[in-house]
Protein backbone atom coordinates (compact mmCIF):
# COMPACT_ATOMS: atom_id res chain seq x y z
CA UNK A 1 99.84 86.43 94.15
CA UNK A 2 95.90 85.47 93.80
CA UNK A 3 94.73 82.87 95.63
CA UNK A 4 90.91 81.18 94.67
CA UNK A 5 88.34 82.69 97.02
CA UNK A 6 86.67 79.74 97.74
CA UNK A 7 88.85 79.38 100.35
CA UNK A 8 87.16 81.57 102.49
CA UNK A 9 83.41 80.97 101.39
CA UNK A 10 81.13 81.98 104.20
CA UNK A 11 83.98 84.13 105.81
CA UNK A 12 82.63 87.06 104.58
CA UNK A 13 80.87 90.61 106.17
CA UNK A 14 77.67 91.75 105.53
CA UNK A 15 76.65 92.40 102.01
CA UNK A 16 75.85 95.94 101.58
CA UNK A 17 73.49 96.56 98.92
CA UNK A 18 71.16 99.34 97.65
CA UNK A 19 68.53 99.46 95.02
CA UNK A 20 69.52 99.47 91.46
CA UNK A 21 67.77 101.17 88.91
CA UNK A 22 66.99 98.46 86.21
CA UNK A 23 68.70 100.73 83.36
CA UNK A 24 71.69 100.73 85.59
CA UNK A 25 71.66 97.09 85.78
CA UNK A 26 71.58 96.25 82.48
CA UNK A 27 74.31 98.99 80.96
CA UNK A 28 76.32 97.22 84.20
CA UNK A 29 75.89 93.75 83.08
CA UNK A 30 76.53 94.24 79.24
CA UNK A 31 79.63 96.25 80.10
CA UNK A 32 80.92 93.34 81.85
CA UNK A 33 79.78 90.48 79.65
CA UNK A 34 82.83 90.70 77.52
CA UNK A 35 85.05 90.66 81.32
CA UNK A 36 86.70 87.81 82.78
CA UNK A 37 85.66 87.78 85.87
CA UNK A 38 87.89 85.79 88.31
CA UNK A 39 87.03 85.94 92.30
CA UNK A 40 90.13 86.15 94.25
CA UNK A 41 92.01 86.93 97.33
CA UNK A 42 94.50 89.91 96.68
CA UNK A 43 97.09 90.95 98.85
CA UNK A 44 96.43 95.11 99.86
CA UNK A 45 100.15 96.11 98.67
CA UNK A 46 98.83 94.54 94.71
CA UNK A 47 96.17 97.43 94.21
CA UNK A 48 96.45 100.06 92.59
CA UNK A 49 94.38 103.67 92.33
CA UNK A 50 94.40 105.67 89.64
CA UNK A 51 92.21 108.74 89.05
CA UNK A 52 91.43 107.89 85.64
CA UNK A 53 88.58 104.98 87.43
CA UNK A 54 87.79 107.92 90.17
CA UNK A 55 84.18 109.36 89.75
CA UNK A 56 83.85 110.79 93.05
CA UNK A 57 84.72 114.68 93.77
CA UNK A 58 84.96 114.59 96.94
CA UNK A 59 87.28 112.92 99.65
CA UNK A 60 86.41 109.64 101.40
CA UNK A 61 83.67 110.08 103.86
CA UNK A 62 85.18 109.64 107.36
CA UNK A 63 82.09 108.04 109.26
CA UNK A 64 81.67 105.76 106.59
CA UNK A 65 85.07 104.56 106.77
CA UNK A 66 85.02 103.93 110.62
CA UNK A 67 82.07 102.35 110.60
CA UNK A 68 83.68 99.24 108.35
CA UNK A 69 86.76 99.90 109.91
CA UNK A 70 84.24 98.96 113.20
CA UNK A 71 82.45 96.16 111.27
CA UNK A 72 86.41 94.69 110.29
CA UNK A 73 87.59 94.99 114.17
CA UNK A 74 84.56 93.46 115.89
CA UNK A 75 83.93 90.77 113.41
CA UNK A 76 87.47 89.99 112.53
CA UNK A 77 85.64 89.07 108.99
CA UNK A 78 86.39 90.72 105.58
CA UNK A 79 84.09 92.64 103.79
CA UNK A 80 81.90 92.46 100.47
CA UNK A 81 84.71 91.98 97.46
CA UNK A 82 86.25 95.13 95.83
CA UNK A 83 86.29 95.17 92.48
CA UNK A 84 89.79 95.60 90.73
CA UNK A 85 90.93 95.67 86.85
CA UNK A 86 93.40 93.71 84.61
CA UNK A 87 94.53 94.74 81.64
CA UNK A 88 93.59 92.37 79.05
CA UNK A 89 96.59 93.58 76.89
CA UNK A 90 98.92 93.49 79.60
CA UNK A 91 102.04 91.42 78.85
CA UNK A 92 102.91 90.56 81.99
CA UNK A 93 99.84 88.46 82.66
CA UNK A 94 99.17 87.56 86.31
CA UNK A 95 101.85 89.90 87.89
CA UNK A 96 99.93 92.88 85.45
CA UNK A 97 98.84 96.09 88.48
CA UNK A 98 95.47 95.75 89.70
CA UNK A 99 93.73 98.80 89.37
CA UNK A 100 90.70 99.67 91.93
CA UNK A 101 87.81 100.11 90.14
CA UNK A 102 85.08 100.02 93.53
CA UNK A 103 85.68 99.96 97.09
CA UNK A 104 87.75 103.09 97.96
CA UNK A 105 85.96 102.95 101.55
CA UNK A 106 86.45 98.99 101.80
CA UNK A 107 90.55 99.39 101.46
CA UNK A 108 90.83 102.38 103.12
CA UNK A 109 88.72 100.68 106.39
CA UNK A 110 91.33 97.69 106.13
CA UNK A 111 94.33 100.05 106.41
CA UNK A 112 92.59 101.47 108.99
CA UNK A 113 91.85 98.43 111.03
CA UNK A 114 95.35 97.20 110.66
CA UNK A 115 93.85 94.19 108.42
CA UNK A 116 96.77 91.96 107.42
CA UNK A 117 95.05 89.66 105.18
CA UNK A 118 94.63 89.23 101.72
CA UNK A 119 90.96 90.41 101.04
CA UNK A 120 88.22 89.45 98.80
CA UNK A 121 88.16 90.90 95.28
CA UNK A 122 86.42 90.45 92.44
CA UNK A 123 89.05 91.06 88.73
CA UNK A 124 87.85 92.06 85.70
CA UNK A 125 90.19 90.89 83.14
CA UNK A 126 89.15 93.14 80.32
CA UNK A 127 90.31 96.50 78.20
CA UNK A 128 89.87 99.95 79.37
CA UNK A 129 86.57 100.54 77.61
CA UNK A 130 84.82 97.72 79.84
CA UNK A 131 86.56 98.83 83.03
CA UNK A 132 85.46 102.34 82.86
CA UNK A 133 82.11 101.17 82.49
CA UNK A 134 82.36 98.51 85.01
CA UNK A 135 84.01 101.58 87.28
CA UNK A 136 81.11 103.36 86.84
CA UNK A 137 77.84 101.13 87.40
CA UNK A 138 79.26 100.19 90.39
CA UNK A 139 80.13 103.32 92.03
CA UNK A 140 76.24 104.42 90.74
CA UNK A 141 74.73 101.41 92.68
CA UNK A 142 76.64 100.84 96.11
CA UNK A 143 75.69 102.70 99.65
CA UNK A 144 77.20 105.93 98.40
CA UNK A 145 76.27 106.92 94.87
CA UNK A 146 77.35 108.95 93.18
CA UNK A 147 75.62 112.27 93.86
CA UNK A 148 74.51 114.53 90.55
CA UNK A 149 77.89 116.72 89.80
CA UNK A 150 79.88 113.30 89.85
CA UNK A 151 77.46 111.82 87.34
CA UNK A 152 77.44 114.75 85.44
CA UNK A 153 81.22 114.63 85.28
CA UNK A 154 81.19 110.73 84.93
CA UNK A 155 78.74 111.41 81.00
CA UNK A 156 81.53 114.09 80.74
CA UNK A 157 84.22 111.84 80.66
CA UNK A 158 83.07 109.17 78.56
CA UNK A 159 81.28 111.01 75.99
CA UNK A 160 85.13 112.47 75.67
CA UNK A 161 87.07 108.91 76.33
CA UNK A 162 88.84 108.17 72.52
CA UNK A 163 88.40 104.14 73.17
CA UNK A 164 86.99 101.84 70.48
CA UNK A 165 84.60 101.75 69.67
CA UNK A 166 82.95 105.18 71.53
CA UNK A 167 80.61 104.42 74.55
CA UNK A 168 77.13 104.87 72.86
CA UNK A 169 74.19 107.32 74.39
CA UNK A 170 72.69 104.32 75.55
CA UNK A 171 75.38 102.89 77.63
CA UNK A 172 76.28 107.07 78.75
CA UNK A 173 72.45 107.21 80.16
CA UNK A 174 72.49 103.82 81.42
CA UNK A 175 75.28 104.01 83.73
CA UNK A 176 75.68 107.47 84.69
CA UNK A 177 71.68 108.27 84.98
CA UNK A 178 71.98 111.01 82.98
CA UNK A 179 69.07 112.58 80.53
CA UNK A 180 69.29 111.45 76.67
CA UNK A 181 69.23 114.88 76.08
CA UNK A 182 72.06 115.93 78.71
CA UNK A 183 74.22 113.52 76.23
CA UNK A 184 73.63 115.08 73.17
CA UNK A 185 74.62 118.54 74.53
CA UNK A 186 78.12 117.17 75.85
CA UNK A 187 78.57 115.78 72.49
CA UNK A 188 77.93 119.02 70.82
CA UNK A 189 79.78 120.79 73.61
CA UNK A 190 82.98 118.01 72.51
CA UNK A 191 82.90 119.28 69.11
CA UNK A 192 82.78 122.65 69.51
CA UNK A 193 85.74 122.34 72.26
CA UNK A 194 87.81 120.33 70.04
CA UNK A 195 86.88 122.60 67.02
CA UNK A 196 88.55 125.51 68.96
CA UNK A 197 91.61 123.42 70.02
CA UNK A 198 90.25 124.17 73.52
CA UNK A 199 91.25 121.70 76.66
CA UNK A 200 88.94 120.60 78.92
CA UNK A 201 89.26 120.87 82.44
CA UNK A 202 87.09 117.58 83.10
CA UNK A 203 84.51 119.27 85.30
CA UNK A 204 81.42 119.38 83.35
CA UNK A 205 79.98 122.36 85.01
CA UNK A 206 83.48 124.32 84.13
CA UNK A 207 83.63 122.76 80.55
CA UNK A 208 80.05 123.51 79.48
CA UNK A 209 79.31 126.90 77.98
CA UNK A 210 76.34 129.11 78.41
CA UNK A 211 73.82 128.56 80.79
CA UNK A 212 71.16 126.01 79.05
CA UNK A 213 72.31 123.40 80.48
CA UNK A 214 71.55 124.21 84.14
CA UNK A 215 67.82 123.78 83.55
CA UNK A 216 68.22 120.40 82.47
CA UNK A 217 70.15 119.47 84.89
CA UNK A 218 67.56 120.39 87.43
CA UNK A 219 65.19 118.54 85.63
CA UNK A 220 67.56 115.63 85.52
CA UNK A 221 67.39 115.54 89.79
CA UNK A 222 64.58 113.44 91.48
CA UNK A 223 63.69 115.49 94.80
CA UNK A 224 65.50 112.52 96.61
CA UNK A 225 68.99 113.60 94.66
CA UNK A 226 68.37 117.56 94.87
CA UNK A 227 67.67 117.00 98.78
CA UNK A 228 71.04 115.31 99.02
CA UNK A 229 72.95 117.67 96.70
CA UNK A 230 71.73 120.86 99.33
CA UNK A 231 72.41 118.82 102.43
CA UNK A 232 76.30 118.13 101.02
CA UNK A 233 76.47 121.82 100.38
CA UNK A 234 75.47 123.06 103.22
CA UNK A 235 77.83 120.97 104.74
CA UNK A 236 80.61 122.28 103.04
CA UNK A 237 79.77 125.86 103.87
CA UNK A 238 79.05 124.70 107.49
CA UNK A 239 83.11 123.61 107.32
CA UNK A 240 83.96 126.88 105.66
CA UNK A 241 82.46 128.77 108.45
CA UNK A 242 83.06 126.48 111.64
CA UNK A 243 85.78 128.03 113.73
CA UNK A 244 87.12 124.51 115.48
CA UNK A 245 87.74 123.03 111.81
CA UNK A 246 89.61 126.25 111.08
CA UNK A 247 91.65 127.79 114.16
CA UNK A 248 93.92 129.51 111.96
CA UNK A 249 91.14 131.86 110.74
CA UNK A 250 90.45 134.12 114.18
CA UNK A 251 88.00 136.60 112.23
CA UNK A 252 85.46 133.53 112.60
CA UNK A 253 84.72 134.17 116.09
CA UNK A 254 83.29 137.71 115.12
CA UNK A 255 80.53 136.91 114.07
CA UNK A 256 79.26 140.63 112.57
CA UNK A 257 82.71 139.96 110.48
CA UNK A 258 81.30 136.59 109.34
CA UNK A 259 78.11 137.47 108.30
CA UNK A 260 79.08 140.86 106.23
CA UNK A 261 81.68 138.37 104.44
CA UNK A 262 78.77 136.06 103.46
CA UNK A 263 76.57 139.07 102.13
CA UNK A 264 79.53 140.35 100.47
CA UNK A 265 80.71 136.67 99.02
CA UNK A 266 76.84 136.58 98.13
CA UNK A 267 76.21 139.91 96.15
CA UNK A 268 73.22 142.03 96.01
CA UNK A 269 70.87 139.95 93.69
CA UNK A 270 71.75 136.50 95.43
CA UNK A 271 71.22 138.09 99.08
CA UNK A 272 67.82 139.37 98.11
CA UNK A 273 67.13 136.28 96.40
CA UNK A 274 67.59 134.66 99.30
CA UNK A 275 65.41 136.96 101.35
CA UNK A 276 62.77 137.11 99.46
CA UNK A 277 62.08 133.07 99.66
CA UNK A 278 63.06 133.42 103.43
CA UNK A 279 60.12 135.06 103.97
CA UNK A 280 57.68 134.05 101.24
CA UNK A 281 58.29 136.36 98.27
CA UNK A 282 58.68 140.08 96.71
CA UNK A 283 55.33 141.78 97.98
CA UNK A 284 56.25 139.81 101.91
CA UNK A 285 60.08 141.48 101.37
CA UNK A 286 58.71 144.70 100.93
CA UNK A 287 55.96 144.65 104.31
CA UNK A 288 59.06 143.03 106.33
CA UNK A 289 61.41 145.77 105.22
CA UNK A 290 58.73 148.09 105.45
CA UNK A 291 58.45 147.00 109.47
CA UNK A 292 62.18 146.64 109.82
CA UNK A 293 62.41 150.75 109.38
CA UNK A 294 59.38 151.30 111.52
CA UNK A 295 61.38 149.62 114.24
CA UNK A 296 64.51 151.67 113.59
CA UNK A 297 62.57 154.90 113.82
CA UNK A 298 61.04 153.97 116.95
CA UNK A 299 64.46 153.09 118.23
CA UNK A 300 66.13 155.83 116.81
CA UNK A 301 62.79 158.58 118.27
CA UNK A 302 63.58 156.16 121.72
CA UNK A 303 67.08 157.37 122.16
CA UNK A 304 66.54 160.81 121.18
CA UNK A 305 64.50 161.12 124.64
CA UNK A 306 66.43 158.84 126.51
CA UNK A 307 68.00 160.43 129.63
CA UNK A 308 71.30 158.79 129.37
């Protein structure tokens, strides 16, 4: 049952926004134009997930969660409206499933904080075309967007969706901040796949072939996105590595274990690589190693004459 959310105007937690690019804005609003949007109060137990409206990779972040899990128990207020999807071509009209299209976190803090209520939502009454879009340009403009793999993925899947009629380039770059360019290459990447009766695994780094694309998806990055793209991967090494988030592994508290499984995970070429900007370059890898077996002769002469 949907009740009208005017009946709790001014009820309402604080609104948490983030800059939009304009591009984003606009593919966002003309996806939505053809929507009826409705503003509603929507019991928890009526929404739905699916992971065809997913865009994210990874799991829900946990602080982010608590924190409006926090925000719900010390205000006792809802938060900002999730955003949910009706069929348009459902039959069963009002009683149709609706489908979360933004606010993961927001329903996931609720459960959390034992909220009872119906909460604020926002339903798109429109076909599957607009709600993938409208999935989409949300997701890219809230406090966590989406970070480059998941928009990556997000061009992927469209560019593939067989709706009518196909998202254009336009609406692909709008929404997903993607490169005109990056577009074109799925599409040619599409035809080739379905050309060869090959199925895509829906991970765009998987699915592409070759390795052209990785330069433009570096230039696609603003040093804002690549900074955040490291941080989450060093992260997830960090968790790969951290003993207390892994008890069953016991060779993690050796740590000479630990670090020759990293060189050998790593290779040769990525090790030196590495190296090589750790301290500056080629000709500053050669001094350093250079030093390195001056030291180990001296220690090795050292012993020789040691008395013990």
């Amino acid at each position: 049952m949907l009740t009208t959310e005017r009946e709790t105007a001014g009820e309402q937690g604080p609104v948490m926004r983030n800059s939009e690019p304009p591009a984003h804005a606009r593919a966002r609003r003309k996806s939505e134009a053809a929507a009826v949007r409705t503003h509603a109060l929507v019991r928890l137990d009526r929404i739905t997930r699916t992971d065809d409206f997913t865009f994210r990779r990874k799991r829900l972040d946990r602080h982010h969660k608590a924190d409006l899990a926090g925000h719900i128990r010390g205000t006792g207020k809802p938060l900002d409206p999730v955003l949910l999807w009706r069929d348009a071509s459902a039959e069963d009209g009002d009683a149709a499933p609706l489908v979360l299209l933004d606010g993961a976190h927001r329903i996931a803090a609720y459960k959390t904080a034992n909220w009872s209520k119906p909460v604020p939502a926002i339903v798109l009454t429109c076909d599957r075309r607009a709600a993938l879009l409208a999935a989409l340009g949300h997701n890219a403009r809230h406090v966590l967007p989406l970070s480059q793999m998941e928009r990556m993925d997000a061009a992927w899947r469209l560019v593939r969706e067989t709706v009518e009629p196909p998202y254009t380039r336009a609406e692909i770059v709008g929404l997903a901040a993607v490169s005109k360019r990056t577009v074109n290459y799925m599409r040619r990447r599409w035809a080739e796949m379905r050309a060869a009766d090959e199925e895509p695994c829906g991970e765009w780094f998987r699915d592409r072939s070759g390795r052209v694309n990785d330069y433009e998806m570096a230039l696609d990055m603003t040093d804002a996105q690549r900074h955040r793209e490291i941080e989450a991967l060093a992260t997830d090494i960090r968790d790969v590595l951290d003993r207390r988030k892994r008890p069953e592994k016991a060779i993690l508290v050796d740590s000479y274990a630990v670090n020759e499984a990293i060189v050998t995970a790593l290779g040769d070429p990525r090790f030196k690589q590495i190296a090589e900007w750790f301290v500056g370059g080629r000709d500053n890898l050669d001094e350093w190693v250079a030093d390195v077996n001056e030291w180990d002769d001296a220690d090795d002469g050292d012993d020789e004459d040691a008395p013990f």
